[in-house]
PDB file of N, CA and C in Angstrom:
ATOM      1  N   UNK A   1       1.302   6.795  30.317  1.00  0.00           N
ATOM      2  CA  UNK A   1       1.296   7.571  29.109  1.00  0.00           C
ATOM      3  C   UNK A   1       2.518   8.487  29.143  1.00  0.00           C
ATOM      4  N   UNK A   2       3.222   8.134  27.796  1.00  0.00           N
ATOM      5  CA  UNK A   2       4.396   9.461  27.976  1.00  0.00           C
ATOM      6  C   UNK A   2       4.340  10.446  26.510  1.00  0.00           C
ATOM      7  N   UNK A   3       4.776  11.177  27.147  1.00  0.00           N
ATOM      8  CA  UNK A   3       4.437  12.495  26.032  1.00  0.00           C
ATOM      9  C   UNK A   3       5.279  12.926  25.125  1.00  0.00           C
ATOM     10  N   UNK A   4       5.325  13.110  23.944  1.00  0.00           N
ATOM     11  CA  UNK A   4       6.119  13.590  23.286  1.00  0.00           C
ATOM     12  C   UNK A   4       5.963  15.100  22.211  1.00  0.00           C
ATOM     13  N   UNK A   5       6.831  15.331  23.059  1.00  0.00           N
ATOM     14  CA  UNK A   5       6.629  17.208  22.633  1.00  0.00           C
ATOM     15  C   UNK A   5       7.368  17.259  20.941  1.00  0.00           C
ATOM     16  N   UNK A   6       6.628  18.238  19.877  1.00  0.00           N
ATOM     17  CA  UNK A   6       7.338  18.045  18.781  1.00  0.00           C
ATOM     18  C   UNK A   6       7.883  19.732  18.655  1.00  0.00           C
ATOM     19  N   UNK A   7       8.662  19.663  17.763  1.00  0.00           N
ATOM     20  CA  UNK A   7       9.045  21.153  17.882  1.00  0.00           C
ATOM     21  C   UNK A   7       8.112  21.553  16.842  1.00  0.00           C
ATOM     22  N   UNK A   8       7.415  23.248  16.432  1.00  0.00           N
ATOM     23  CA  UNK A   8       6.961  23.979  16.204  1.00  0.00           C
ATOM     24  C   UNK A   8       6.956  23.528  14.688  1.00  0.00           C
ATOM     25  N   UNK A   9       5.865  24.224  13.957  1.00  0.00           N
ATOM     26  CA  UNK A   9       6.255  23.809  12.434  1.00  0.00           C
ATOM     27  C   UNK A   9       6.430  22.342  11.548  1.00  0.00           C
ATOM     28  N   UNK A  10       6.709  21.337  12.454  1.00  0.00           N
ATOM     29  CA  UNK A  10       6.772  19.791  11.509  1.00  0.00           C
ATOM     30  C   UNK A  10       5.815  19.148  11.901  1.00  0.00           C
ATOM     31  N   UNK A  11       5.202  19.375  10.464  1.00  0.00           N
ATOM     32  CA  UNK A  11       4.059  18.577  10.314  1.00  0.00           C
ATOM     33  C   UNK A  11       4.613  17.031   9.918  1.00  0.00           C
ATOM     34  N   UNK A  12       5.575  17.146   9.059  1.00  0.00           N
ATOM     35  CA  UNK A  12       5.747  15.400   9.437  1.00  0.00           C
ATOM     36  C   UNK A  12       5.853  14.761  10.705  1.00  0.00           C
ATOM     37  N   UNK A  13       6.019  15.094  11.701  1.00  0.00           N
ATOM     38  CA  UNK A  13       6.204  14.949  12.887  1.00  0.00           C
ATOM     39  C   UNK A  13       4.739  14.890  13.614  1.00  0.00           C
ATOM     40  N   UNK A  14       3.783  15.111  12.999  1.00  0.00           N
ATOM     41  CA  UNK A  14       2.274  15.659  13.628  1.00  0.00           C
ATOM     42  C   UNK A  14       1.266  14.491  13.167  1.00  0.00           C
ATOM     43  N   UNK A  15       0.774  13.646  13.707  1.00  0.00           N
ATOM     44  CA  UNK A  15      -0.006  12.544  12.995  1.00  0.00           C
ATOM     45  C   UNK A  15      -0.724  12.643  12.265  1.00  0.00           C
ATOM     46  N   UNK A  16      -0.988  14.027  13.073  1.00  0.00           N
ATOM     47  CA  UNK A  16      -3.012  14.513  12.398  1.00  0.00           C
ATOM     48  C   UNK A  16      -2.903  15.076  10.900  1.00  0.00           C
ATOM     49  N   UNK A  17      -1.901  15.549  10.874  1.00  0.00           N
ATOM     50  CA  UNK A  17      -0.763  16.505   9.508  1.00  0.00           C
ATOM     51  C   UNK A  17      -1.948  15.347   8.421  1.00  0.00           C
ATOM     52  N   UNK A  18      -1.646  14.241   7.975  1.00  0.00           N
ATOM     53  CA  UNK A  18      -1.886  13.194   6.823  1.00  0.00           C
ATOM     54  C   UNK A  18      -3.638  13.533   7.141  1.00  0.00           C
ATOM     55  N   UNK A  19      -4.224  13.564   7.638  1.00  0.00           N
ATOM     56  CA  UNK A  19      -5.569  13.812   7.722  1.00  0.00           C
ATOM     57  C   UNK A  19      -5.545  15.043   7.145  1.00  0.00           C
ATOM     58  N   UNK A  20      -5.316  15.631   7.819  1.00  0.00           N
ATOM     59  CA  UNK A  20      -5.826  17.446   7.816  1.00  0.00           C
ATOM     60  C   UNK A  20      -5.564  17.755   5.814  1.00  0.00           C
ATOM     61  N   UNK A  21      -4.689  16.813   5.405  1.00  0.00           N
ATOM     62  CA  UNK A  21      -3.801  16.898   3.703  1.00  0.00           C
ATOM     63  C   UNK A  21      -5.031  16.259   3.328  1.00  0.00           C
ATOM     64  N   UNK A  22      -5.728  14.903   3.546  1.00  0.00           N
ATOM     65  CA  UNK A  22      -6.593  14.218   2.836  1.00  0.00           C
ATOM     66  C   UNK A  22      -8.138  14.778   3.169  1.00  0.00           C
ATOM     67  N   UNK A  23      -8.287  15.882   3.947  1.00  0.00           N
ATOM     68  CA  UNK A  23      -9.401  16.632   4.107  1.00  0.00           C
ATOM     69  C   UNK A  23      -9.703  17.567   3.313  1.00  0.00           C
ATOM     70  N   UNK A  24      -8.323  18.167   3.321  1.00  0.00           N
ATOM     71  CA  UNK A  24      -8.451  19.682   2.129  1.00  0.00           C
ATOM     72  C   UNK A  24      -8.720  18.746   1.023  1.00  0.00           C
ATOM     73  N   UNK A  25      -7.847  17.946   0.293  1.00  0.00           N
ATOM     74  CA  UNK A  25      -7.639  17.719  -0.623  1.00  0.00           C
ATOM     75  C   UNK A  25      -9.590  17.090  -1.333  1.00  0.00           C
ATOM     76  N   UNK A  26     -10.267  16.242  -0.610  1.00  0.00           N
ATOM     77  CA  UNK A  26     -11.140  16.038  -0.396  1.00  0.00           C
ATOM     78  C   UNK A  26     -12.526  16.696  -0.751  1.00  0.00           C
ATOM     79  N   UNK A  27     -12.526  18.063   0.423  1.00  0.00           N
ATOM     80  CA  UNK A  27     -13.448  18.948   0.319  1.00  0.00           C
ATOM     81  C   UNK A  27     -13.039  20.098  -0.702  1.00  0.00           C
ATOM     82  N   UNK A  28     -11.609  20.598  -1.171  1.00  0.00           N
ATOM     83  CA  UNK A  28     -11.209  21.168  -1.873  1.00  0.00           C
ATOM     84  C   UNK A  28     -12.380  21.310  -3.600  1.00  0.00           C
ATOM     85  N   UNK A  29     -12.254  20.369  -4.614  1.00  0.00           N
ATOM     86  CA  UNK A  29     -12.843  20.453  -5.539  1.00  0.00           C
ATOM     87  C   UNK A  29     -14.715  20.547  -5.548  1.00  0.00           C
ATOM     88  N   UNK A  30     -15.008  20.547  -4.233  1.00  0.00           N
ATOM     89  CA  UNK A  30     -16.620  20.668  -4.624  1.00  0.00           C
ATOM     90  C   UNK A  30     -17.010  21.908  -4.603  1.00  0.00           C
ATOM     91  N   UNK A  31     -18.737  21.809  -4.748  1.00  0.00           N
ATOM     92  CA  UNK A  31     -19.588  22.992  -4.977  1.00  0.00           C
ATOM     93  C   UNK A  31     -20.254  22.835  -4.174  1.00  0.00           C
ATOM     94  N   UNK A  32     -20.704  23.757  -3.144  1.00  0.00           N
ATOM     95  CA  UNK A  32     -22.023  23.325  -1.987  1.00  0.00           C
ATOM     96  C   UNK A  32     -22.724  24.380  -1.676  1.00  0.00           C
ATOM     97  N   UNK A  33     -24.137  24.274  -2.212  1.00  0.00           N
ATOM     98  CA  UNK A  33     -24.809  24.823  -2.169  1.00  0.00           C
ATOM     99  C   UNK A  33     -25.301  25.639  -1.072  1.00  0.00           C
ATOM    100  N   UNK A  34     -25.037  25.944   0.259  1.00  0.00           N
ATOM    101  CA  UNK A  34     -24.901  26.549   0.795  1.00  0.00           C
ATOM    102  C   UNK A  34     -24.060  25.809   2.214  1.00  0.00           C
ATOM    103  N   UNK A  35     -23.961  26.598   3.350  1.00  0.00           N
ATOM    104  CA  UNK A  35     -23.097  26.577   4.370  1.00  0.00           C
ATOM    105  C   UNK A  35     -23.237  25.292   5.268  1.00  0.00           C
ATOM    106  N   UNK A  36     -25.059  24.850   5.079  1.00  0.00           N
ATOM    107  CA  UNK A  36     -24.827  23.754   5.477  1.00  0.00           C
ATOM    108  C   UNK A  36     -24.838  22.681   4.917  1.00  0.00           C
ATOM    109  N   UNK A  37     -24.671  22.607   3.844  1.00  0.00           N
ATOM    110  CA  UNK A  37     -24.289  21.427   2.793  1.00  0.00           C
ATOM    111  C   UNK A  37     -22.476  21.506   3.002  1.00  0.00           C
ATOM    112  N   UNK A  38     -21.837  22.144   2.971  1.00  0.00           N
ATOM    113  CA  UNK A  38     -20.357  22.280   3.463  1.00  0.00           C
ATOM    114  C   UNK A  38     -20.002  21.641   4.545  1.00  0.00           C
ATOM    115  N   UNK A  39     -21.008  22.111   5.551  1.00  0.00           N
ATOM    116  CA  UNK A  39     -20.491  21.288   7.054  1.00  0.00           C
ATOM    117  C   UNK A  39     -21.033  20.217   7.125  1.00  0.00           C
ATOM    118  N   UNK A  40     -21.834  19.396   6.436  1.00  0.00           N
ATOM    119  CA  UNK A  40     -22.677  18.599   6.400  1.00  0.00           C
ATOM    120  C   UNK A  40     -21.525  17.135   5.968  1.00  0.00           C
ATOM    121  N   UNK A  41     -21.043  18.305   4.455  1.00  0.00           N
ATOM    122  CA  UNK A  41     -20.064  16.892   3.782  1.00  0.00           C
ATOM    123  C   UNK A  41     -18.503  17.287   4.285  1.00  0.00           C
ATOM    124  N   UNK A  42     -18.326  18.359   4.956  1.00  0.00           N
ATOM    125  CA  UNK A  42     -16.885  17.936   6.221  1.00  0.00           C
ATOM    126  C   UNK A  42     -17.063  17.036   7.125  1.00  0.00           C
ATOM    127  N   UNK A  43     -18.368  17.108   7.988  1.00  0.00           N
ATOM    128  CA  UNK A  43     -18.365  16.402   8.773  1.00  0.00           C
ATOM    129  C   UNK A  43     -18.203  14.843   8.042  1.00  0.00           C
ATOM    130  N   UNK A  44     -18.618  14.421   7.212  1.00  0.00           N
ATOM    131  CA  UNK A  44     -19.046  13.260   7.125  1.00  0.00           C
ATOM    132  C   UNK A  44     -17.347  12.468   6.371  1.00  0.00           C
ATOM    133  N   UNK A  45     -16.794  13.302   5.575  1.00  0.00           N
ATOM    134  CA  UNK A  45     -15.603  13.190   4.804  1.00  0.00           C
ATOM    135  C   UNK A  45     -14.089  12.928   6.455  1.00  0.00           C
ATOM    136  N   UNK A  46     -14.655  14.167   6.985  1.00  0.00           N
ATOM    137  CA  UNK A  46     -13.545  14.021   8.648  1.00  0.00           C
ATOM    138  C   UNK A  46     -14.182  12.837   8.977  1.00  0.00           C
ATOM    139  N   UNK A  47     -15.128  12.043   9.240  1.00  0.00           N
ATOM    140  CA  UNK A  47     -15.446  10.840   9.964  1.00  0.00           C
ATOM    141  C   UNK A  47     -14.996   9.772   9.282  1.00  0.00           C
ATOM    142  N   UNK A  48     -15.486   9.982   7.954  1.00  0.00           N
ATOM    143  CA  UNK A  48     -14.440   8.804   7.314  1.00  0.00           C
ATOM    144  C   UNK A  48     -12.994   8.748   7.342  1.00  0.00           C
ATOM    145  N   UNK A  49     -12.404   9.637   6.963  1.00  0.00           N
ATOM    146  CA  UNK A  49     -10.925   9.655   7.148  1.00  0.00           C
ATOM    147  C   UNK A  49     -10.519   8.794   8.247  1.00  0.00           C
ATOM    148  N   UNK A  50     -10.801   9.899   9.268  1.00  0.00           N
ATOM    149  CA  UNK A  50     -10.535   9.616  10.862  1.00  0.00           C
ATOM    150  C   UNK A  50     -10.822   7.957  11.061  1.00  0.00           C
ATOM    151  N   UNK A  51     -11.578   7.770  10.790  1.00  0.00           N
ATOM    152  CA  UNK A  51     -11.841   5.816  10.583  1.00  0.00           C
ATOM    153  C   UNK A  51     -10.536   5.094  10.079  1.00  0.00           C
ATOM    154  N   UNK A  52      -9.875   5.484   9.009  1.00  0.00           N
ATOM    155  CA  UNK A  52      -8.974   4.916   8.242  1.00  0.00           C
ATOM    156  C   UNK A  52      -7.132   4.661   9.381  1.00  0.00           C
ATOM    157  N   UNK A  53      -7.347   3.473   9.734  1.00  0.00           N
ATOM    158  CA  UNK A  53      -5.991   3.031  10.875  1.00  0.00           C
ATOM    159  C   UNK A  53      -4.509   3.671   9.922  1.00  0.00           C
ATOM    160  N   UNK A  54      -4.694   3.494   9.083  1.00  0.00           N
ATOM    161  CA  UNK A  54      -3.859   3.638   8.467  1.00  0.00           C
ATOM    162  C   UNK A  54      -2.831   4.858   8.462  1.00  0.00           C
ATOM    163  N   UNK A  55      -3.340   5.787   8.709  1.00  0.00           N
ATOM    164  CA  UNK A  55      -2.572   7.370   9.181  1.00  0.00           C
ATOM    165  C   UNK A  55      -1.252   6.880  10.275  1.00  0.00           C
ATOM    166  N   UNK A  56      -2.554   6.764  11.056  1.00  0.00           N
ATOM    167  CA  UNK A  56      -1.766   6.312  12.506  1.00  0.00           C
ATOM    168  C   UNK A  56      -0.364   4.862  12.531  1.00  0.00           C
ATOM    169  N   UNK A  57      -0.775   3.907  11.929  1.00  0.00           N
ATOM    170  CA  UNK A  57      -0.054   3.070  11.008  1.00  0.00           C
ATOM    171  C   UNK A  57       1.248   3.354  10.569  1.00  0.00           C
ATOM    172  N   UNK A  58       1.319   4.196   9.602  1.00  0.00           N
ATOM    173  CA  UNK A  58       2.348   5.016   8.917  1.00  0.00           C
ATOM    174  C   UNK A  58       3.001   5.412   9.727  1.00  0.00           C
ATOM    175  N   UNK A  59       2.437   6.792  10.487  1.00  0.00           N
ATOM    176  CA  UNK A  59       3.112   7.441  11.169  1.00  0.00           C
ATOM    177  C   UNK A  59       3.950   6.603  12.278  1.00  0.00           C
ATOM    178  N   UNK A  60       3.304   5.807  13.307  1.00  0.00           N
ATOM    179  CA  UNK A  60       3.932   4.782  14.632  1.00  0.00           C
ATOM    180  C   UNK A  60       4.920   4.362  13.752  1.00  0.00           C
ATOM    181  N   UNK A  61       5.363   3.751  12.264  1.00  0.00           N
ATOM    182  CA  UNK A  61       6.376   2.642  11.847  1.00  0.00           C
ATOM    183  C   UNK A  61       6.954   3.864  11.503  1.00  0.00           C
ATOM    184  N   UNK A  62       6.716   4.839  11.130  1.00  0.00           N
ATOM    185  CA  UNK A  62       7.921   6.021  10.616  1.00  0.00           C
ATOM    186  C   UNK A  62       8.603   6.513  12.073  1.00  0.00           C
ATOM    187  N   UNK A  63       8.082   6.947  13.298  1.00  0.00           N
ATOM    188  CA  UNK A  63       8.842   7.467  13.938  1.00  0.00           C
ATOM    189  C   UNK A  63       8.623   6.965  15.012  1.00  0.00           C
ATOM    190  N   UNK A  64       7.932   5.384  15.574  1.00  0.00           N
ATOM    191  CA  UNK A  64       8.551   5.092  16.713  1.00  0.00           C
ATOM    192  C   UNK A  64       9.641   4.814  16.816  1.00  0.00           C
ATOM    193  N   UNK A  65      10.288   4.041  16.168  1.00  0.00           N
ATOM    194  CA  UNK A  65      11.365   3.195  16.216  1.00  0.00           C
ATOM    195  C   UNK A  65      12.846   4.800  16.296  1.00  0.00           C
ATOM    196  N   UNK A  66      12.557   5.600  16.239  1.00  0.00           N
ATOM    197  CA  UNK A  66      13.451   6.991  15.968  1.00  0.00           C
ATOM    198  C   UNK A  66      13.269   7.930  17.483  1.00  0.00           C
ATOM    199  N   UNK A  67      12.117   7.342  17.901  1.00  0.00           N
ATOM    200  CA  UNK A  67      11.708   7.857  19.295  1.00  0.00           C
ATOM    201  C   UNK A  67      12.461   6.988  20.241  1.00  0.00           C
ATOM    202  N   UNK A  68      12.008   6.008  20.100  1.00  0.00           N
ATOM    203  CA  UNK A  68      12.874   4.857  20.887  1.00  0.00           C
ATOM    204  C   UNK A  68      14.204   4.735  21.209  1.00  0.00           C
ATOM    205  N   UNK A  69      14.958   5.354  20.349  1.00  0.00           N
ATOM    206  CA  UNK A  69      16.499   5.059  20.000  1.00  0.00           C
ATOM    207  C   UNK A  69      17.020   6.439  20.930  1.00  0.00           C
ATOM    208  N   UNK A  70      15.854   7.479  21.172  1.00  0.00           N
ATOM    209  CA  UNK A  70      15.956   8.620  21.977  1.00  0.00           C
ATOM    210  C   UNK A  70      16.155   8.317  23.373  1.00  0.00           C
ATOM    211  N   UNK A  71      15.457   7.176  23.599  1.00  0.00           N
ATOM    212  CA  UNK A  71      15.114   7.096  25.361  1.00  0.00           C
ATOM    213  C   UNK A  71      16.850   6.373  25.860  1.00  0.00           C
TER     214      UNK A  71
END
């Protein structure tokens, strides 16, 4: 396993960045009736996301090949 340190602040650079955007965006417009109806439909909205290859997808074809050219 090798590590790659990102500098401070770039979220394009951050995988999780495209989740964390389709979470707000997500839980953003509802109404929930109380605190645990909120954590109830985060949890369940973060599990789906997190399922979706596709983040990860994106991100590996956007900046391995830019990592690589580093070594």
């Amino acid at each position: 396993m090798e590590f790659v340190f990102i500098p401070p602040y770039s979220p394009t650079l951050n995988a999780i960045e495209p989740l964390w955007k389709s979470l707000k965006r997500d839980i953003s417009p509802q109404i929930y009736e109380n605190e645990d109806h909120f954590r109830e439909f985060l949890t369940e909205t973060f599990l789906r996301l997190s399922h979706r290859v596709s983040f990860a997808v994106d991100w590996i074809e956007t900046f391995l090949p830019k990592i690589q050219r580093l070594h």
